[in-house]
Protein backbone atom coordinates (compact mmCIF):
# COMPACT_ATOMS: atom_id res chain seq x y z
CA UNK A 1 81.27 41.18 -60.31
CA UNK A 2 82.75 44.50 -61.83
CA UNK A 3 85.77 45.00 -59.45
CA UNK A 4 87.14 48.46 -58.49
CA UNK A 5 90.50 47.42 -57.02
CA UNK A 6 91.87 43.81 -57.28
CA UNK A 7 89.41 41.55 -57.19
CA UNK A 8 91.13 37.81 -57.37
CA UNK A 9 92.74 36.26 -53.82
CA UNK A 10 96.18 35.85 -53.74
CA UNK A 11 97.30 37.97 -56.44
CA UNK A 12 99.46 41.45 -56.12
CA UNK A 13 97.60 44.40 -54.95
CA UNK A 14 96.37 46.07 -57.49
CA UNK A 15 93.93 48.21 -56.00
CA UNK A 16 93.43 52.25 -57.03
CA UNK A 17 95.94 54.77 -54.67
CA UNK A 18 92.76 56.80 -53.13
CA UNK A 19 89.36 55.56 -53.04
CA UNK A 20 87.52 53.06 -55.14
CA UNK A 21 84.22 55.03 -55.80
CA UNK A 22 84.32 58.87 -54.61
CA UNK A 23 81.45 60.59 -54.52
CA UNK A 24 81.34 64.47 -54.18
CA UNK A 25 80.82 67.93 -55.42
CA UNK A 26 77.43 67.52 -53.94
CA UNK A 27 76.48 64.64 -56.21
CA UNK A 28 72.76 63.43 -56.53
CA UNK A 29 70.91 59.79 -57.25
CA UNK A 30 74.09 57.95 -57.43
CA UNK A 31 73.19 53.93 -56.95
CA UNK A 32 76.52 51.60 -56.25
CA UNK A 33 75.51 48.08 -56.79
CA UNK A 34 76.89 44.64 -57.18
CA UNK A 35 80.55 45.80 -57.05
CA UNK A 36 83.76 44.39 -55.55
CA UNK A 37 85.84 47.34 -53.82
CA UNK A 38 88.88 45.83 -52.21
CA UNK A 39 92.91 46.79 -52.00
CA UNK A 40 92.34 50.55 -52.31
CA UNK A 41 94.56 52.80 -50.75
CA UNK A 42 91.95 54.69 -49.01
CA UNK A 43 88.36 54.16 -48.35
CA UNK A 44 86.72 51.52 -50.52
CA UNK A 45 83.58 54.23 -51.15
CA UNK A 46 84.01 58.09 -50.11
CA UNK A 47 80.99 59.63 -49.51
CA UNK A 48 81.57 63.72 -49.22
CA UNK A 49 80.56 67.70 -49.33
CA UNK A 50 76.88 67.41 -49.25
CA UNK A 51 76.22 64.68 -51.46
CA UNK A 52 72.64 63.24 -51.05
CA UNK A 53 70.39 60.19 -52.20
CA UNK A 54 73.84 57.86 -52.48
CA UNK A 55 72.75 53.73 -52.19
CA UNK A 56 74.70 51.42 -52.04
CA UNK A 57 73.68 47.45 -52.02
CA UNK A 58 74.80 44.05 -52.87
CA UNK A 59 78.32 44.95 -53.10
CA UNK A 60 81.20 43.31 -51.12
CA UNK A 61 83.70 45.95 -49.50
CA UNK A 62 87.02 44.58 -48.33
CA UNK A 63 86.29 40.90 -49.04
CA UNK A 64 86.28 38.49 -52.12
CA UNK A 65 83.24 36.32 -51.51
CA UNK A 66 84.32 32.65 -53.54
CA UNK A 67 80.91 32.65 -55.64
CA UNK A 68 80.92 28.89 -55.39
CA UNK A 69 82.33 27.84 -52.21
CA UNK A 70 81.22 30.94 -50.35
CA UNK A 71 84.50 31.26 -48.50
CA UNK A 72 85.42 34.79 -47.48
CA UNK A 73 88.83 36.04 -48.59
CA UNK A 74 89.83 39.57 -46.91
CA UNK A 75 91.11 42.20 -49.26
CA UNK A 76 90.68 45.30 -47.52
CA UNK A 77 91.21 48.42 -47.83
CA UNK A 78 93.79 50.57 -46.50
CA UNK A 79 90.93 53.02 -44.89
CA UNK A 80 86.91 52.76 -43.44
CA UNK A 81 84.57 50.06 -45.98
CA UNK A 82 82.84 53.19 -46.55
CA UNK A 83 83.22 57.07 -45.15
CA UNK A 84 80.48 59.38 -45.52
CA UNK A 85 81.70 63.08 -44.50
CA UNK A 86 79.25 65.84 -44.15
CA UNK A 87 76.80 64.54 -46.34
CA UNK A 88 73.23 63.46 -45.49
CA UNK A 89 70.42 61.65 -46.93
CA UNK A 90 72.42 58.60 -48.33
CA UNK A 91 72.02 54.52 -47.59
CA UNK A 92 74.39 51.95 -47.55
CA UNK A 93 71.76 49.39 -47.90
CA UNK A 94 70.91 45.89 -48.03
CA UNK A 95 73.25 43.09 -49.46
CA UNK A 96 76.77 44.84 -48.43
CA UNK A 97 79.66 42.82 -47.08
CA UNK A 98 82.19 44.73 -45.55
CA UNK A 99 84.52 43.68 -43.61
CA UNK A 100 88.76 43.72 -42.96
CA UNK A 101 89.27 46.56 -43.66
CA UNK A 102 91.95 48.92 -41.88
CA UNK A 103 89.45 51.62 -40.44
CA UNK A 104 85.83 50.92 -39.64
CA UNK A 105 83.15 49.09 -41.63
CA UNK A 106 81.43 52.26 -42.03
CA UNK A 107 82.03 55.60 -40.68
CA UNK A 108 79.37 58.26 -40.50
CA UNK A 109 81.69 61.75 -39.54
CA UNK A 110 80.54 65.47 -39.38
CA UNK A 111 77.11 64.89 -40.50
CA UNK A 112 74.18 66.69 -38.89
CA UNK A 113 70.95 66.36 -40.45
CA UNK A 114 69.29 69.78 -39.51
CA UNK A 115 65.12 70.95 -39.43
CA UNK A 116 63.55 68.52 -41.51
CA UNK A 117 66.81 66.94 -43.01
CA UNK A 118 67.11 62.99 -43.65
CA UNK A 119 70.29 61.59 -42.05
CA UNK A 120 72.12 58.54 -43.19
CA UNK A 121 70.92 54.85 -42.95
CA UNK A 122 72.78 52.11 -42.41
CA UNK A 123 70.59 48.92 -42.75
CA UNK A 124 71.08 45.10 -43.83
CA UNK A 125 74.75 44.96 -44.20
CA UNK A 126 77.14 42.18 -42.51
CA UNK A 127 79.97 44.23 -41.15
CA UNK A 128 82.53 42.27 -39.68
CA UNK A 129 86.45 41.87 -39.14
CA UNK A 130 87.65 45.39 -39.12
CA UNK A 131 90.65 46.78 -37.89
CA UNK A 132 88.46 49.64 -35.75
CA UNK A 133 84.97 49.98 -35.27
CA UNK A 134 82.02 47.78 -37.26
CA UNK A 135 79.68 51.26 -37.47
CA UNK A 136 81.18 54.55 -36.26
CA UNK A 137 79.14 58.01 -36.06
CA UNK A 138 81.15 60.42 -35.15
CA UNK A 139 79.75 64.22 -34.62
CA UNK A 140 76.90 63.36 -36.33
CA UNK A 141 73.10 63.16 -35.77
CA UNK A 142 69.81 62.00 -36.42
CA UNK A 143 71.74 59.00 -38.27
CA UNK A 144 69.52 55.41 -38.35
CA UNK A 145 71.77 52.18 -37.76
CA UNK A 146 69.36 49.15 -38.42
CA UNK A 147 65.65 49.67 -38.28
CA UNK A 148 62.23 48.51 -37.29
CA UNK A 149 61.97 46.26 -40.54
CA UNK A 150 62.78 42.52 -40.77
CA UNK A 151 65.10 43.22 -43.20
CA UNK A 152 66.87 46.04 -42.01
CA UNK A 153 69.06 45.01 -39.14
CA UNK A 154 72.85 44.77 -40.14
CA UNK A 155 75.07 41.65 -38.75
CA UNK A 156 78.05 43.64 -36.78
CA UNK A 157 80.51 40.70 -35.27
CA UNK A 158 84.34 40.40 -35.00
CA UNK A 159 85.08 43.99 -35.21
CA UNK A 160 88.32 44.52 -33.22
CA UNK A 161 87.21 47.77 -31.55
CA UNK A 162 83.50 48.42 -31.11
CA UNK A 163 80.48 46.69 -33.00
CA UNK A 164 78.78 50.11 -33.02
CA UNK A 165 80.01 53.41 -31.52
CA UNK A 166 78.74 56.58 -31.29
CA UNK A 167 80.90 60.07 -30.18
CA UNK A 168 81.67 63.38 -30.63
CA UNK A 169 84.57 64.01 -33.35
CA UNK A 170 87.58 63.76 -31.29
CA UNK A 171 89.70 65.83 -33.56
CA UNK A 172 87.42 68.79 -33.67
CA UNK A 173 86.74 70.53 -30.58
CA UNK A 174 84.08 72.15 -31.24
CA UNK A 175 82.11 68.85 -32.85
CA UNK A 176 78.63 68.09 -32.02
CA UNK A 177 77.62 65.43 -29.80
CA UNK A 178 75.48 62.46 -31.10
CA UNK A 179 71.90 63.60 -30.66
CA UNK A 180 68.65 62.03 -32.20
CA UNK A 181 70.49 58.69 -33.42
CA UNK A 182 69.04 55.50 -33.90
CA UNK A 183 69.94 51.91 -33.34
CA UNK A 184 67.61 49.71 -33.76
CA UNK A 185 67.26 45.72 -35.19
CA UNK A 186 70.43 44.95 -35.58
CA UNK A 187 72.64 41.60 -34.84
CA UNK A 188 75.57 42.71 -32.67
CA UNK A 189 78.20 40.16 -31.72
CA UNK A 190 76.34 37.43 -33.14
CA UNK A 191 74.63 36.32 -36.53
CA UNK A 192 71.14 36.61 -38.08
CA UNK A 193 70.18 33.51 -37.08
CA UNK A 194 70.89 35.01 -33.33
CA UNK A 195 73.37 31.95 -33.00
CA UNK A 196 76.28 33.20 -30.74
CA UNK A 197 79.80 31.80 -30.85
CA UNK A 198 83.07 32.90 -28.87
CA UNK A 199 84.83 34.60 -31.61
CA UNK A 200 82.13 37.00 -32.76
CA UNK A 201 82.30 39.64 -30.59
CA UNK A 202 83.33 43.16 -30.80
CA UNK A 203 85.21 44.94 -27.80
CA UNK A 204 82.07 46.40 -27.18
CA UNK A 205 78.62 46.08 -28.35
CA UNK A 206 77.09 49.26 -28.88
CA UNK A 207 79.43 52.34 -27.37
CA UNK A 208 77.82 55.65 -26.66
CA UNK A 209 80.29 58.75 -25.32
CA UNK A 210 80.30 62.45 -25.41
């Protein structure tokens, strides 16, 4: 696993001040696989200013996943798993573990898709174990969370704040409301195997507010 931050439990933190992988400038066709992104001092992935057609799968965000015993180790970082900020058109995809990390899993902010415009999808990620919210949209739209195919429902469990939530941007007054969102297929508050245990839960399930 390359690592972008520090990548071995136990040790010092060595992760990068900012983010580990920013994307911007209105960046195209940018894939982000199989990477470890922990102990940054911001978001583990920025996602910003327009930038389209970002994917991200198979990487773990937060966590150090033992490749032999499978134990999860947190690492996260000191913001969201992954922040995407008025940009549309991007995926964080199948295969992603993120969890503990000090914001929210991933955070969808300011991003409107307009006319014809693909918004973001969030599909087949675990998110778990973060410090706010598992998915947050905020003053965004026409964003898909899940999905109608087997494969595309994310796992969102143990989130201290809300599994999913969807709101206006609190710190902009004149942000849109949440219209034309989608949440569909996914595993909230329990696992994949629809198995439900005590300490899986999120504050709230799914959160919708204006």
């Amino acid at each position: 696993w390359p690592n972008l931050g520090n990548g071995l439990a136990n040790s010092p933190n060595l992760g990068n001040g900012m983010h580990g992988i920013d994307v911007f400038g209105r960046s195209r066709d940018v894939t982000i696989d199989n990477n470890r992104i922990v102990d940054n001092g911001m978001s583990g992935v920025s996602v910003a200013t327009g930038s389209a057609n970002v994917v991200l799968t198979n990487n773990q965000i937060g966590v150090f996943v033992h490749p032999v015993t499978g134990n999860v180790h947190a690492a996260g970082n000191d913001a969201d798993g992954v922040t995407i900020n008025a940009a549309n058109g991007n995926t964080v995809g199948s295969g992603n573990v993120i969890g503990h990390n000090l914001g929210s899993g991933v955070r969808v902010e300011n991003s409107v898709a307009a006319g014809l415009a693909t918004g973001n999808r969030v599909t087949g990620s675990e998110i778990f174990g973060n410090r706010e919210h598992g998915v947050h949209i905020t003053g965004s739209s026409r964003q898909t969370i899940g999905g109608y195919g087997a494969a595309d429902g994310n796992v969102v469990k143990e989130n201290n704040q809300d599994g999913i939530r969807l709101e206006t941007d609190p710190r902009i007054r004149a942000s849109a409301a949440p219209q034309g969102n989608l949440v569909t297929g996914n595993f909230v508050g329990t696992n994949g195997n629809q198995e439900i245990d005590g300490g899986w839960g999120n504050r709230a399930g799914i959160a919708v507010m204006n």
